[in-house]
Structures are given as structure tokens and as C-alpha cells.
C-alpha atoms as a PDB file:
ATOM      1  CA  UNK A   1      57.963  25.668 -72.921  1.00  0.00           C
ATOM      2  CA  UNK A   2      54.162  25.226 -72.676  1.00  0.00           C
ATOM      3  CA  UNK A   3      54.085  24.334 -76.901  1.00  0.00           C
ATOM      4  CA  UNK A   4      57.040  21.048 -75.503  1.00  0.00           C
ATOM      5  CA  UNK A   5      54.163  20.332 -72.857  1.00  0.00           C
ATOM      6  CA  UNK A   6      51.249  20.889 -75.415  1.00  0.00           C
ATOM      7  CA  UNK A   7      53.691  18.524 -77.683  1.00  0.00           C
ATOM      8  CA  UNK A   8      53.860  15.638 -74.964  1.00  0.00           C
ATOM      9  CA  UNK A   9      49.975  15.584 -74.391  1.00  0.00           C
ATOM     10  CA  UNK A  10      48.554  15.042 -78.144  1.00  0.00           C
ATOM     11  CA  UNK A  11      47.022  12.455 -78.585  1.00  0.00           C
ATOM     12  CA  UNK A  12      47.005  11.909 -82.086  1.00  0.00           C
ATOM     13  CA  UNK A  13      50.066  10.196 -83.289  1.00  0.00           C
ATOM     14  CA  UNK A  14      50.227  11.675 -86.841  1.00  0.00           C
ATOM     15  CA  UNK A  15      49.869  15.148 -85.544  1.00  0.00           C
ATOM     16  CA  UNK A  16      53.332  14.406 -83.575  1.00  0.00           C
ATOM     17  CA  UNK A  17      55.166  13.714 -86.401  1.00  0.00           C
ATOM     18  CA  UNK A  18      53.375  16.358 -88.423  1.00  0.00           C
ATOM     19  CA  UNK A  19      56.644  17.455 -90.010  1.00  0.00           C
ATOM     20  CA  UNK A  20      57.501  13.610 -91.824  1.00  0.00           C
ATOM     21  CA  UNK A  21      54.035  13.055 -92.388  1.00  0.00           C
ATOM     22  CA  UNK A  22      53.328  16.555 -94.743  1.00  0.00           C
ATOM     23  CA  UNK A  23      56.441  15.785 -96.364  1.00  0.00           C
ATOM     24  CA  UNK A  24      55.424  12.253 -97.226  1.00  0.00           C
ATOM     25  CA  UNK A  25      51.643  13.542 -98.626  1.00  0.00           C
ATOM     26  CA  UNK A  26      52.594  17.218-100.094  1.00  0.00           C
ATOM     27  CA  UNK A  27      49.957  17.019-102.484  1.00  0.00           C
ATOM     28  CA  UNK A  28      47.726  14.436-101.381  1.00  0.00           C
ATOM     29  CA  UNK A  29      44.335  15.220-100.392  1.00  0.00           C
ATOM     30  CA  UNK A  30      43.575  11.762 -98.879  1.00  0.00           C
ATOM     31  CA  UNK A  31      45.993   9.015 -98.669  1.00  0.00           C
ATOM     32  CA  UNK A  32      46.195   4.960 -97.171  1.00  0.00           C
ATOM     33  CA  UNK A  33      48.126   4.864 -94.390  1.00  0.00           C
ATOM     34  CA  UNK A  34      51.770   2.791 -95.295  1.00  0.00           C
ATOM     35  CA  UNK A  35      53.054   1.173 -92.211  1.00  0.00           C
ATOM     36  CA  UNK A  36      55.305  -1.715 -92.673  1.00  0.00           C
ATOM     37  CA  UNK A  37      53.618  -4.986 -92.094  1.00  0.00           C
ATOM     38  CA  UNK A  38      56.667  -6.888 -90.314  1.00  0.00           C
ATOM     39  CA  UNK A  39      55.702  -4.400 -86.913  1.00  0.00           C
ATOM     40  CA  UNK A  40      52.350  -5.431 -87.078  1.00  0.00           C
ATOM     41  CA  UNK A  41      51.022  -8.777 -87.121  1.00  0.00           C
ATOM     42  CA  UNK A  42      47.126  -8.261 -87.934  1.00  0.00           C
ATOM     43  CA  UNK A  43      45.707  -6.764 -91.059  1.00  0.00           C
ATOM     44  CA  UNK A  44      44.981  -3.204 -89.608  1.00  0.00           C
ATOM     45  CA  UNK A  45      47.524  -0.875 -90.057  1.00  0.00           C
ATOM     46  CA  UNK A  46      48.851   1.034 -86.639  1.00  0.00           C
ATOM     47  CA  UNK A  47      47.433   4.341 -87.033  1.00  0.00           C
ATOM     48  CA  UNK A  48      44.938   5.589 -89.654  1.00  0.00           C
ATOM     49  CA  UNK A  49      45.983   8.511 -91.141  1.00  0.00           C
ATOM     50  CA  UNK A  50      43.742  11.272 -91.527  1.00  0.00           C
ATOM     51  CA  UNK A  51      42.938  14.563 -94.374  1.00  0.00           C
ATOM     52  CA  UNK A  52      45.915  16.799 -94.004  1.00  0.00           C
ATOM     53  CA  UNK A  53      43.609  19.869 -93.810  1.00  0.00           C
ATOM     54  CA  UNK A  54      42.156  18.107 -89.948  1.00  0.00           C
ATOM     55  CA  UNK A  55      45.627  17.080 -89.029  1.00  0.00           C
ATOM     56  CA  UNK A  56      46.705  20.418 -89.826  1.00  0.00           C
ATOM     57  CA  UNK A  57      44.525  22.556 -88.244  1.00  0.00           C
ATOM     58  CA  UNK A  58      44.783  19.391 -84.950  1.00  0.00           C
ATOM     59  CA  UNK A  59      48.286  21.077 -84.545  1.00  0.00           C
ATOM     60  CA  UNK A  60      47.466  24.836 -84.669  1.00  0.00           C
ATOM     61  CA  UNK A  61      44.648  24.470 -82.311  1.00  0.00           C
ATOM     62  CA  UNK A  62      47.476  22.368 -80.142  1.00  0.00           C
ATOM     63  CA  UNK A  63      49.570  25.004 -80.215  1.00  0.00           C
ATOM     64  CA  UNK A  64      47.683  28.277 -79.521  1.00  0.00           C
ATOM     65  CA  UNK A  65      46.642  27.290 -76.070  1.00  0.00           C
ATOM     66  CA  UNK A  66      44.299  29.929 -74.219  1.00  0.00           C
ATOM     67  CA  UNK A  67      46.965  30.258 -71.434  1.00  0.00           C
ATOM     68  CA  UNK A  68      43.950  32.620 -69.530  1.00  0.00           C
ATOM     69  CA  UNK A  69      42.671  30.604 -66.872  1.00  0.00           C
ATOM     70  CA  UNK A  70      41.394  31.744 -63.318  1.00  0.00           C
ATOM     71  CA  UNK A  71      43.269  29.861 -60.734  1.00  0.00           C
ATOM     72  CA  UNK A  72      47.287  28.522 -60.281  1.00  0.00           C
ATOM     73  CA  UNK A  73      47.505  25.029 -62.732  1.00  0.00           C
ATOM     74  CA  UNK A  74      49.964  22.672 -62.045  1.00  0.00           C
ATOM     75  CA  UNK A  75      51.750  21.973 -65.459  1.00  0.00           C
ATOM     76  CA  UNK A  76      54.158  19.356 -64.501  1.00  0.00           C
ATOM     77  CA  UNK A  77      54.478  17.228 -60.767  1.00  0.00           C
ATOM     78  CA  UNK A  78      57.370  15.144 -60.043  1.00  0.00           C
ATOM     79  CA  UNK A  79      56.242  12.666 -56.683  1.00  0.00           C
ATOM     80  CA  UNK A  80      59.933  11.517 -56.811  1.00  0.00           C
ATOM     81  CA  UNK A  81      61.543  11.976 -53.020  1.00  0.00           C
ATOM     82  CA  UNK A  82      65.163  13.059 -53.424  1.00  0.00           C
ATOM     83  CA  UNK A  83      65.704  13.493 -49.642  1.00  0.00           C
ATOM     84  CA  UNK A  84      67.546  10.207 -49.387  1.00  0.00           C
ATOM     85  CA  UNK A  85      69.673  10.825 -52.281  1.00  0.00           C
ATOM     86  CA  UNK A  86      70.797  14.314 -50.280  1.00  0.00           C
ATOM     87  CA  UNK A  87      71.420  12.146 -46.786  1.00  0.00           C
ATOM     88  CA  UNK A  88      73.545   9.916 -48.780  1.00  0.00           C
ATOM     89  CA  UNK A  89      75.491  12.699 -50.998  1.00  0.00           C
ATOM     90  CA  UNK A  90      75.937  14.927 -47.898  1.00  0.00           C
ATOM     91  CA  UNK A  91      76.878  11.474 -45.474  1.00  0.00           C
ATOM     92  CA  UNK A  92      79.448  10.834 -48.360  1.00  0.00           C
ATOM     93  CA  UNK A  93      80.871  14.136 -47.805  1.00  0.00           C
ATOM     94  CA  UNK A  94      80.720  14.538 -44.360  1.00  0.00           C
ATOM     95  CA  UNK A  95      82.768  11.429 -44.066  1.00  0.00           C
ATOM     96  CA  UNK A  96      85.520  12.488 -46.324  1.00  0.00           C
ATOM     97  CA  UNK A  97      85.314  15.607 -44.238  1.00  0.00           C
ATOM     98  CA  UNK A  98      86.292  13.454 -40.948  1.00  0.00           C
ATOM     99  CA  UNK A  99      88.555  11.247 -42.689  1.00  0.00           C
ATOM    100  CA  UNK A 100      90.912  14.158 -44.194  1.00  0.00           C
ATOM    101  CA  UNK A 101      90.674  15.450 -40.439  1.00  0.00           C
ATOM    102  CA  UNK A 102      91.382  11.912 -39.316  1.00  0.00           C
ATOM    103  CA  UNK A 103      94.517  11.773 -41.671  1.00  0.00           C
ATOM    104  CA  UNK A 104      95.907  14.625 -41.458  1.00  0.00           C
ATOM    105  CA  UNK A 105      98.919  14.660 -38.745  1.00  0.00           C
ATOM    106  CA  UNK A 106     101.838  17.583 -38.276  1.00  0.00           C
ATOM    107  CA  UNK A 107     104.360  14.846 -37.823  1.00  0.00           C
ATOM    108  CA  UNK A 108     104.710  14.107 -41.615  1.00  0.00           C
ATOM    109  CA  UNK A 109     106.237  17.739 -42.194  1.00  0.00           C
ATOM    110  CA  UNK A 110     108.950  17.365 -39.331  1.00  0.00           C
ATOM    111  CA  UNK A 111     109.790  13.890 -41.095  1.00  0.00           C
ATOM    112  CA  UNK A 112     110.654  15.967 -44.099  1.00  0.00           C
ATOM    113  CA  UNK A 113     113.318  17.027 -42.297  1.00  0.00           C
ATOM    114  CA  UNK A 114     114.889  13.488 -41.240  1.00  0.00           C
ATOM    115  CA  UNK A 115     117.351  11.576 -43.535  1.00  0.00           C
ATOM    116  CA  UNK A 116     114.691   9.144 -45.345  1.00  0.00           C
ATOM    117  CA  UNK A 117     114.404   7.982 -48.879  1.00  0.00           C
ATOM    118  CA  UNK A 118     110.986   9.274 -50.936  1.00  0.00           C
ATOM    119  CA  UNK A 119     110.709   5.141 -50.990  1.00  0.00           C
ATOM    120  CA  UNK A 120     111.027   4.449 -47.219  1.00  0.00           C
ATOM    121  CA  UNK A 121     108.776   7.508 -46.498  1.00  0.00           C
ATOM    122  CA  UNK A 122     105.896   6.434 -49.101  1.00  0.00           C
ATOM    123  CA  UNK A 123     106.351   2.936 -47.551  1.00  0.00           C
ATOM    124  CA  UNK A 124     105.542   4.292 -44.267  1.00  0.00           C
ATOM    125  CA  UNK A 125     103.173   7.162 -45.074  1.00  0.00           C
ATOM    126  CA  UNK A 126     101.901   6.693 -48.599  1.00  0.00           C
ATOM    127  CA  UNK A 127      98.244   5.085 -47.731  1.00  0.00           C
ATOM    128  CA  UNK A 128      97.457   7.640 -45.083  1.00  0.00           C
ATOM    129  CA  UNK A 129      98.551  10.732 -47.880  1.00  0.00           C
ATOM    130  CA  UNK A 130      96.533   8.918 -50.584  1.00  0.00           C
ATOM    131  CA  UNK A 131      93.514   8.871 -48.302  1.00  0.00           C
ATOM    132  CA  UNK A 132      94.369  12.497 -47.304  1.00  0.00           C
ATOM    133  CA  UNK A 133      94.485  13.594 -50.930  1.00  0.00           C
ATOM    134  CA  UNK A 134      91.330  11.545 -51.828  1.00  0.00           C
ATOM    135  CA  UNK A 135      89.035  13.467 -48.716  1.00  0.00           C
ATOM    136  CA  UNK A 136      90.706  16.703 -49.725  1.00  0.00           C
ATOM    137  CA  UNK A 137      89.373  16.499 -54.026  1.00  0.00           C
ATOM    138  CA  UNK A 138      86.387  14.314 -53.389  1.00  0.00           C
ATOM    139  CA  UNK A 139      84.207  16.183 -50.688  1.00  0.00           C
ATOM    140  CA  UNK A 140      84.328  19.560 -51.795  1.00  0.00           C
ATOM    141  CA  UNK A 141      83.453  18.379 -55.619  1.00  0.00           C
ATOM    142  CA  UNK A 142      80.948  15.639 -54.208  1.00  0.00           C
ATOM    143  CA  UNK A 143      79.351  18.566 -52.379  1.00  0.00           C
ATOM    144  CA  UNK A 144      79.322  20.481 -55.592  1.00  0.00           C
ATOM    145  CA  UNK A 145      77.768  18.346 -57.961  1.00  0.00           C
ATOM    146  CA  UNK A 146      75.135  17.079 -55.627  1.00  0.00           C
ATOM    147  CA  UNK A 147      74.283  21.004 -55.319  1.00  0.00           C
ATOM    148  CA  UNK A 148      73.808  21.333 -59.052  1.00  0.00           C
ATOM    149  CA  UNK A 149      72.318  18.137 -59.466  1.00  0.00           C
ATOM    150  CA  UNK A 150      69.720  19.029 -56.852  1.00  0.00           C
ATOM    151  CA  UNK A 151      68.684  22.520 -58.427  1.00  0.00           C
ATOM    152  CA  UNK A 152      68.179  20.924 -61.863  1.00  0.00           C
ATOM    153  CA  UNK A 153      65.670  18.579 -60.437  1.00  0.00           C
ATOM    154  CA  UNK A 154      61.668  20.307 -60.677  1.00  0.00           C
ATOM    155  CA  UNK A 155      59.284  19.956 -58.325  1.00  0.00           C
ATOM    156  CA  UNK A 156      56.469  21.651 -60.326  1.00  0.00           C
ATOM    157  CA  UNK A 157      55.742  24.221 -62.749  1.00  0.00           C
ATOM    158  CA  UNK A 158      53.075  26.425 -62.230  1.00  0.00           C
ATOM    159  CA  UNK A 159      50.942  28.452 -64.718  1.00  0.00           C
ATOM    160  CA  UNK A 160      49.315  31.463 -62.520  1.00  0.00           C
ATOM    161  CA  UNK A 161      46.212  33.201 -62.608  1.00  0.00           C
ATOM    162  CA  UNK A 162      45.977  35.003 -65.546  1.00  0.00           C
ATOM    163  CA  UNK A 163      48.186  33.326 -67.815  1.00  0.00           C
ATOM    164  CA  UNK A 164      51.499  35.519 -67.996  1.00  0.00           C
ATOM    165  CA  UNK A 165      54.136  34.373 -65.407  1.00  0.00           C
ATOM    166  CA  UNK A 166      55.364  30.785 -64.924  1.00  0.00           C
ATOM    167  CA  UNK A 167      57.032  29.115 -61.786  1.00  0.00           C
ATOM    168  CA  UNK A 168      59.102  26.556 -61.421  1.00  0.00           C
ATOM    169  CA  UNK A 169      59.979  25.040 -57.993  1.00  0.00           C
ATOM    170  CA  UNK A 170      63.005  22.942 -57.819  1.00  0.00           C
ATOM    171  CA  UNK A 171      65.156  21.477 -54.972  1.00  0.00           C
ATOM    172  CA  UNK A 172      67.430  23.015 -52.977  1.00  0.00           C
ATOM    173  CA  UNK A 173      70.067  21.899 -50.745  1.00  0.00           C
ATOM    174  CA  UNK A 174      69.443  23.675 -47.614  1.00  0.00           C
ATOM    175  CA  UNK A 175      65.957  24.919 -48.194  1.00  0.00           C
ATOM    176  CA  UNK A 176      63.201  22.948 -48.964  1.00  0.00           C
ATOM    177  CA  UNK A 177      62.378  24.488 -52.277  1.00  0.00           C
ATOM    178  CA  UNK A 178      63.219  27.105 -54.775  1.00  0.00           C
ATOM    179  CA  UNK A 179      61.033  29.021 -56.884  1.00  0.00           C
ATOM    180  CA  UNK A 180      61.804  30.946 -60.134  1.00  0.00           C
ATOM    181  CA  UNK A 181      58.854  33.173 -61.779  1.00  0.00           C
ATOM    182  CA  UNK A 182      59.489  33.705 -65.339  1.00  0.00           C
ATOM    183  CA  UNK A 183      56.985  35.477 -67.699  1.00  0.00           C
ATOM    184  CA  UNK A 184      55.193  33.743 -70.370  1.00  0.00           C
ATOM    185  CA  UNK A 185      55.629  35.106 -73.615  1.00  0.00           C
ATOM    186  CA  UNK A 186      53.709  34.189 -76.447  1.00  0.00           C
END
């Protein structure tokens, strides 16, 4: 996890496509950069390319962090408010909650028992049973994928003192966050 978010912060662009660029230049000690022209309207190329032997050891010194450090570090902070998107989700399911309560009537099994046609009693029933059917699928699963929706969204992660565990806080549903501590291995 930390070499993904050592990955996203380098700076130099042929160092994050290390793995085209050595395979392009195998042997080459130094080489002109080849960028096609049609991107780029001036005479400079994009990027300069640099000795492979720099590049190279760019990228090891990228990815052997000194994870060590003396105080909590916030890795990763999402400012995103998702509290409206659970008022609406849970609104949405609270009002297919009323509405299958709403629909729901004990006169439609004593009708069973009179002498209609499945036609005549769909004429006279069928919205209020499609409505019933609707509340009864859609709030229980809308419920349910708002909950895992919610815990996949992070809040932060964490690198504590010392370097070894990691948290990450995500959403909850019913409490304001939840953390998971996992250990850093290297």
C-alpha cells in the first residue's frame, strides 16, 4: 500500500513508467528523448529523459521509504461529506418502508376467496401489489448497498508512531467512523 502511495507522489515522469522506459533503452547508456511531435507543438520534447543508472536508483530510493517517523502522519484525507448521500439513501428507504406499510391491506387475501377472474382482480388490485412488491425488494437491498457503499469509502489512513501499524478510518452507517489497524509489513 504505501509503495501505490509512494507511486502516486513521484514526480519524475520517466521514473513512473520505469518498466516501458528500461525496455525501450536496455543497453543505452544515454539516449534523446523520442516523443511524437503531433502532441507537442513547440520544438522541446515533453519530458527529458535522463541516465538510466539516476532513474534507476530515483525508483529504489522511492520505494524503500523510512516508514520510522515520531508522530501519527496522515497518508491519505478525503474532505468529501457523504452525510447527505446517507439522508438521501436512508430517506429512500424509509419511504419504501411506509409505503409497503401503506399498501399492504388484509382484505386482498379474503378476496382470494370470492369468485373473481386473475384479470378483474389485477384490474382492481394490480398497482397497489406492484407498489407492495417494489417497497418489499427495494428497501431492504437499497439499505444494503448504501451500507457497503459507505464502508468502502476512507476517511484517512494513518501511518503511526513508529512505523509498523496502519489505520484506516472509513464511514459507517450508524457510527461516525470506523477504524481498522493493520500492520505494516515491509
Amino acid at each position: 500500500m504505501l509503495n501505490i502511495l509512494s507511486y502516486i507522489n513521484a514526480t519524475n515522469s520517466v521514473c513512473k513508467l520505469r518498466v516501458v522506459y528500461q525496455s525501450l533503452i536496455k543497453t543505452a547508456k544515454y539516449r534523446n528523448s523520442v516523443v511524437c511531435r503531433s502532441f507537442n507543438s513547440s520544438s522541446k520534447p515533453a519530458f527529458e529523459t535522463k541516465n538510466t543508472r539516476e532513474c534507476s536508483k530515483q525508483f529504489v530510493d522511492i520505494t524503500n521509504i523510512n516508514t520510522n517517523v515520531q508522530n501519527n502522519v496522515i497518508l491519505y484525507k478525503n474532505t468529501t461529506n457523504t452525510i447527505f448521500l446517507k439522508i438521501i439513501f436512508f430517506g429512500w428507504g424509509f419511504c419504501n418502508i411506509i409505503l409497503t406499510l401503506i399498501t399492504f391491506n388484509p382484505k386482498y387475501i379474503s378476496m382470494w376467496f370470492e369468485d373473481l377472474t386473475w384479470k378483474e382482480y389485477f384490474k382492481r388490485n394490480g398497482l397497489t401489489w406492484i407498489y407492495f412488491i417494489y417497497s418489499i425488494l427495494a428497501a431492504p437491498l437499497g439499505c444494503a448497498a448504501l451500507y457497503i457503499y459507505n464502508q468502502r469509502i476512507i476517511k484517512y489512513i494513518i501511518l503511526h508512531k513508529g512505523g509498523e501499524n496502519i489505520s484506516i478510518v472509513t464511514n459507517h452507517v450508524f457510527k461516525n467512523i470506523n477504524i481498522i489497524t493493520l500492520p505494516l509489513e515491509k
